[in-house]
Every structure is written in structure tokens, then in C-alpha cells.
Protein backbone atom coordinates (compact mmCIF):
# COMPACT_ATOMS: atom_id res chain seq x y z
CA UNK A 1 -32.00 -47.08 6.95
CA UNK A 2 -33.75 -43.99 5.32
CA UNK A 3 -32.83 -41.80 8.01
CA UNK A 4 -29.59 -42.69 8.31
CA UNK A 5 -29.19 -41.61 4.71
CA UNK A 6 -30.84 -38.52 5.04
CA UNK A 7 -28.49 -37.93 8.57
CA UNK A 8 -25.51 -38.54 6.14
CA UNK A 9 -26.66 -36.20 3.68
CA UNK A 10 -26.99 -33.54 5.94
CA UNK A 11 -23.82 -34.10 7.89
CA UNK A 12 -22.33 -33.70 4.55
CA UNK A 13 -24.46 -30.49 3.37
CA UNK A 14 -23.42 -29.24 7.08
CA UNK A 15 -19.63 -30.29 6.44
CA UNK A 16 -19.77 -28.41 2.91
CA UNK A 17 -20.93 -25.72 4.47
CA UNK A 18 -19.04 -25.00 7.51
CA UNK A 19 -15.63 -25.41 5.04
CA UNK A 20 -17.01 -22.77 2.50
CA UNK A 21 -17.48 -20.64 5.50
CA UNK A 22 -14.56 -21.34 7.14
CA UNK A 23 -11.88 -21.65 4.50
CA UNK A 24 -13.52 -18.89 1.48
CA UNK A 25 -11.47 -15.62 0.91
CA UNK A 26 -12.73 -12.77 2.46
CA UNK A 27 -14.27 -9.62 -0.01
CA UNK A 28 -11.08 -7.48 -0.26
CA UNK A 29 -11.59 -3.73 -0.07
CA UNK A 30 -8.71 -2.81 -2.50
CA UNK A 31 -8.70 -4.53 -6.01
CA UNK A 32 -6.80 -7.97 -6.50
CA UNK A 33 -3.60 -7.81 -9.10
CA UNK A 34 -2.52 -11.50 -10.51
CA UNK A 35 0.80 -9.98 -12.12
CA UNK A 36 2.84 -12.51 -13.55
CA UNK A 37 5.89 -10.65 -12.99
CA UNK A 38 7.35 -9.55 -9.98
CA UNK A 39 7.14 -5.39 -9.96
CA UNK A 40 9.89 -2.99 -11.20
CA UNK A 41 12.87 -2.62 -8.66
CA UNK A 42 13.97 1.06 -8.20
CA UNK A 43 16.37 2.94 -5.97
CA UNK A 44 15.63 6.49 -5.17
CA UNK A 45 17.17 8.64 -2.07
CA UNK A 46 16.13 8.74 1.28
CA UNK A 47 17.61 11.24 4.02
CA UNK A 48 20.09 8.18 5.21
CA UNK A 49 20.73 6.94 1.62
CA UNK A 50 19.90 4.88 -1.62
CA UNK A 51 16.54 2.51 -1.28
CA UNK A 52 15.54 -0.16 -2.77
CA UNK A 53 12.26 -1.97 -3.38
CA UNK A 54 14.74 -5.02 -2.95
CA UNK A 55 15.86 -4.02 0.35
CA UNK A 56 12.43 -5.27 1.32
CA UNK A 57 11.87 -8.54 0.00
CA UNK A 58 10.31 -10.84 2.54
CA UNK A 59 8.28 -8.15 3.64
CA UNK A 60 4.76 -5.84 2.58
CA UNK A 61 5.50 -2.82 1.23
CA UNK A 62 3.18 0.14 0.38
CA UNK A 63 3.84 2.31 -2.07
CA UNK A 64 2.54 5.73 -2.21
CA UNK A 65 3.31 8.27 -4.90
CA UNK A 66 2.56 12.26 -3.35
CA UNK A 67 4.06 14.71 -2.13
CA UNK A 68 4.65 17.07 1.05
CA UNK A 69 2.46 20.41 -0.17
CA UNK A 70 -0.17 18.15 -0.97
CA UNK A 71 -3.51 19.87 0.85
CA UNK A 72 -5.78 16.81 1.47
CA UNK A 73 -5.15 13.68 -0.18
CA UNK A 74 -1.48 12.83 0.56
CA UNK A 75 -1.61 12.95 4.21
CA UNK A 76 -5.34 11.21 4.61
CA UNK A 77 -4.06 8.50 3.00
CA UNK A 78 -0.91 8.53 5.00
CA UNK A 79 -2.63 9.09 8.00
CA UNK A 80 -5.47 6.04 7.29
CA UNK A 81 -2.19 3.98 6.34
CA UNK A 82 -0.78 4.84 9.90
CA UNK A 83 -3.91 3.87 11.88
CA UNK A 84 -3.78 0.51 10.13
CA UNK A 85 -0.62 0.12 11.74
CA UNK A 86 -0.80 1.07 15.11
CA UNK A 87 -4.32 -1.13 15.16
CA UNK A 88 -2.58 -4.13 14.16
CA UNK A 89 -0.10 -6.25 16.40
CA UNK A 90 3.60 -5.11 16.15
CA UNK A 91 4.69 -8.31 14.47
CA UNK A 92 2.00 -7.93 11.61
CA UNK A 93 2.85 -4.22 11.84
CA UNK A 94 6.84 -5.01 11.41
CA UNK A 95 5.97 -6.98 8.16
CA UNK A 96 4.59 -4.07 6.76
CA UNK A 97 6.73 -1.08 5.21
CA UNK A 98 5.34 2.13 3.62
CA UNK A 99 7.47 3.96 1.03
CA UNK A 100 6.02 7.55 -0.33
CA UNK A 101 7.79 8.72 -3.20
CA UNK A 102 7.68 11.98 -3.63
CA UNK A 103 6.94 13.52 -7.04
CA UNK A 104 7.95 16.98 -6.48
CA UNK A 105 11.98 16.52 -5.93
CA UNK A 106 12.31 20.37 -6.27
CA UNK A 107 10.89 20.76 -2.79
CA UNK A 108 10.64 17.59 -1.18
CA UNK A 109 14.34 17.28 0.14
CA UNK A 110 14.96 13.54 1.63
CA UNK A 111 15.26 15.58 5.10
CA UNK A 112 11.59 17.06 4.56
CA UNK A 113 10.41 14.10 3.88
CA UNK A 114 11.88 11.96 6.68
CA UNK A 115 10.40 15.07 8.83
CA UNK A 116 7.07 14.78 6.70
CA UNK A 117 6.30 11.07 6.87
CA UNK A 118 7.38 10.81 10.50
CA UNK A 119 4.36 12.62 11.48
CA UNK A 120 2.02 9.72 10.45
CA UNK A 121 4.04 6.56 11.19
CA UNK A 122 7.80 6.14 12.52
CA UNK A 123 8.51 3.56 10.48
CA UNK A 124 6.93 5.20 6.71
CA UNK A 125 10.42 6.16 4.63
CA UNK A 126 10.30 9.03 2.59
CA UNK A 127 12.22 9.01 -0.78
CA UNK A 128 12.41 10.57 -4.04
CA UNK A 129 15.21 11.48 -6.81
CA UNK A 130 15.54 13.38 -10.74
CA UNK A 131 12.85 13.80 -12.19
CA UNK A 132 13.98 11.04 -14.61
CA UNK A 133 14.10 8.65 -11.86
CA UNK A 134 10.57 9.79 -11.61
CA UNK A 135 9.29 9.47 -14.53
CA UNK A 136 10.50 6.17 -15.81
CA UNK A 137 9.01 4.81 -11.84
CA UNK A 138 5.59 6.40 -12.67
CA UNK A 139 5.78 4.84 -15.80
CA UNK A 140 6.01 1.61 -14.69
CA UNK A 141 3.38 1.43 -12.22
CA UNK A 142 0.90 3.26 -14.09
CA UNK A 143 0.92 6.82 -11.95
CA UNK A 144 0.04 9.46 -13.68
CA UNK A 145 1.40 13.31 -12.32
CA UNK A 146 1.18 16.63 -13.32
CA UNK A 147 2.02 19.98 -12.13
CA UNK A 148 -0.11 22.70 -12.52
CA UNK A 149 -0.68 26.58 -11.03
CA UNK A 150 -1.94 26.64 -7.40
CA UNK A 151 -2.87 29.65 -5.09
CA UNK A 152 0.16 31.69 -4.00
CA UNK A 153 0.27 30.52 -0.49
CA UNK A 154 0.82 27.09 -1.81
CA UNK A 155 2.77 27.60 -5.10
CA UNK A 156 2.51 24.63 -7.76
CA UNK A 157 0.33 21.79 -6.70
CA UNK A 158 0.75 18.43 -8.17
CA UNK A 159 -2.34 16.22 -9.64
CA UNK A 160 -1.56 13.02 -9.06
CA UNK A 161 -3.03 8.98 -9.42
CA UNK A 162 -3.49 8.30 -5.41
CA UNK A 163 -3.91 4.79 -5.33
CA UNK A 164 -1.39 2.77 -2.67
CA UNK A 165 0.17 -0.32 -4.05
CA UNK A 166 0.93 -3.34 -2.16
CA UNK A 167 3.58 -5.07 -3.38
CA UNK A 168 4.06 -9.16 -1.53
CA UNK A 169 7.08 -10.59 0.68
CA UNK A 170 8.29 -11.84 -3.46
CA UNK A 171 8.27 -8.65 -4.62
CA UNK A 172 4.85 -8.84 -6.90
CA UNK A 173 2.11 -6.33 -6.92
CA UNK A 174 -0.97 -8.22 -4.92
CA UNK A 175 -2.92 -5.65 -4.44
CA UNK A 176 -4.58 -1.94 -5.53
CA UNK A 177 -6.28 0.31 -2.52
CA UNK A 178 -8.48 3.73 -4.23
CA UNK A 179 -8.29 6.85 -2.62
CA UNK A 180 -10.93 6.91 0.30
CA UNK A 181 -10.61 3.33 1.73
CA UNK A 182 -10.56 3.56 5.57
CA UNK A 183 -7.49 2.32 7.97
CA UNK A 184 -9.87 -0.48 8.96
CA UNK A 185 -10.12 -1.76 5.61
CA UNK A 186 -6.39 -1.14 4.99
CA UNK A 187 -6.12 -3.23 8.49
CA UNK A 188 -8.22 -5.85 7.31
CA UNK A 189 -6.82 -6.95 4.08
CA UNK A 190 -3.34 -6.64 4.94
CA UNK A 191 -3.77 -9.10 7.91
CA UNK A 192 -5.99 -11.26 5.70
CA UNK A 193 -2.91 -11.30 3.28
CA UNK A 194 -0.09 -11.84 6.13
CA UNK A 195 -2.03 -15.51 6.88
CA UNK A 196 -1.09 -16.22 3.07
């Protein structure tokens, strides 16, 4: 009788502890956002027209706020973003679409940046529009951006928050990647969060 107590206690401690390791969510590498409304809709200009954060509902989008003449940290991030991709299955990867937003519409023409982004992914869509537009976007999703003199082989450079925003399939922000994280971890998460 005592040991088949003691068999049912640890069937249960066993049970307990398969489940927590079996259904527990995974350590995240970017940082978790519980917003409790869904994210600001804009529409800026792309080379083949107005977009939309809309147009993409039912779908991941990335957002990515940079720009073309940016030495270093616009295109590893772009380029980490398009490794994710390509590592991931096509239907995960077809879920998933990356918008930069340029924040230098002086030289970042929607045809530059169709010709820019291309270079990391096929399906990343480059947009941008008035500095306005800009400005009340930034705003909104807490980028900061500022010109400032560069060397005169590059002209102005821009300083500029580089985070990458995930926003879900209902249009909320989920999620908050920092400058540096790898395309694994990019990989990782955003599979763990096409299961959900």
C-alpha cells in the first residue's frame, strides 16, 4: 500500500514535470510588449505605391526605422533579419514581412530603397514619406532620430533608435529585438511566436 503511494506520488512529480518542460515559454531574446492597444496604422510610399501597416494584418511584420547611407548598423540588422528568413521554412518565412522606413526622405527615393532592401531579402519593402509623416510615425513608436555632420564622403549621417519591432497577425506590438541580436535568435522567437 505504501509503495503504491509513493509510485503515485512520483508519477505525479514526473507528470508535473514533464508538462512544465514541455508546455513553459521559451526565454525570448527580444523583450516582451503586453500593449493593450493594437499599434498606430500608417501609410508611407513605396516604389509601387501607398503602404499600409493594415495591408498586413494576419501576418508578422518587422519594422525597422534606418536608412540607406547608414555605415554599419542598418544593414547588419537587415542582413541578420534576412538570414532569419532564409533559415526558416518558406511558409513561416511567408508569414513574416519586414518594412524599413527610411528616415532620411531627402535621399532615400522609394526606387533606392526597393534597390537597397532587395539586397538583404526579396521580400523586405522599403518605404518612407515627408518628413511630417516621419515624425508623427517616430513619435508613436518611440524612435528617436537625428541628423548630424558626417565625413564628406558620406555627407549627413543619421543617429537613430535601432531596435526592430514586431508587430502580431492583429496588428499589436508583441515584441522589442536590441541592436546586436543574432538571425538565430531573430529565427527562434519568431517561430516560437508563429505556434501562438
Amino acid at each position: 500500500m505504501k509503495t503504491k503511494i509513493l509510485l503515485s506520488i512520483l508519477v505525479i512529480i514526473l507528470g508535473l514535470a514533464a508538462g512544465y518542460y514541455f508546455f513553459r515559454q521559451p526565454a525570448l531574446h527580444g523583450t516582451i510588449i503586453q500593449s493593450p492597444e493594437p499599434s498606430f496604422d500608417f501609410t508611407l510610399t513605396s516604389v509601387n505605391g501607398d503602404v499600409s501597416l493594415s495591408d498586413f494584418r494576419g501576418r508578422y511584420v518587422l519594422i525597422y526605422f534606418g536608412y540607406i547611407f547608414c555605415p554599419d548598423i542598418c544593414p547588419a540588422t537587415l542582413a541578420n533579419v534576412g538570414q532569419a528568413l532564409r533559415s526558416m521554412s518558406d511558409s513561416q518565412a511567408e508569414d513574416i514581412q519586414l518594412l524599413m522606413i527610411s528616415l532620411d526622405p531627402e535621399r532615400d527615393t522609394p526606387e533606392k530603397l526597393a534597390e537597397y532592401v532587395a539586397h538583404f531579402h526579396p521580400s523586405f519593402i522599403g518605404i518612407t514619406g515627408s518628413q511630417e509623416q516621419l515624425a508623427a510615425v517616430t513619435s508613436l513608436y518611440g524612435i528617436f532620430y537625428e541628423k548630424h555632420v558626417g565625413s564628406a564622403a558620406s555627407g549627413y549621417l543619421i543617429d537613430h533608435t535601432a531596435t526592430l519591432l514586431v508587430i502580431d497577425r492583429e496588428g499589436y506590438l508583441k515584441l522589442v529585438f536590441p541592436f546586436g541580436v543574432t538571425s538565430k535568435d531573430i529565427a527562434d522567437d519568431l517561430k516560437y511566436m508563429l505556434k501562438q
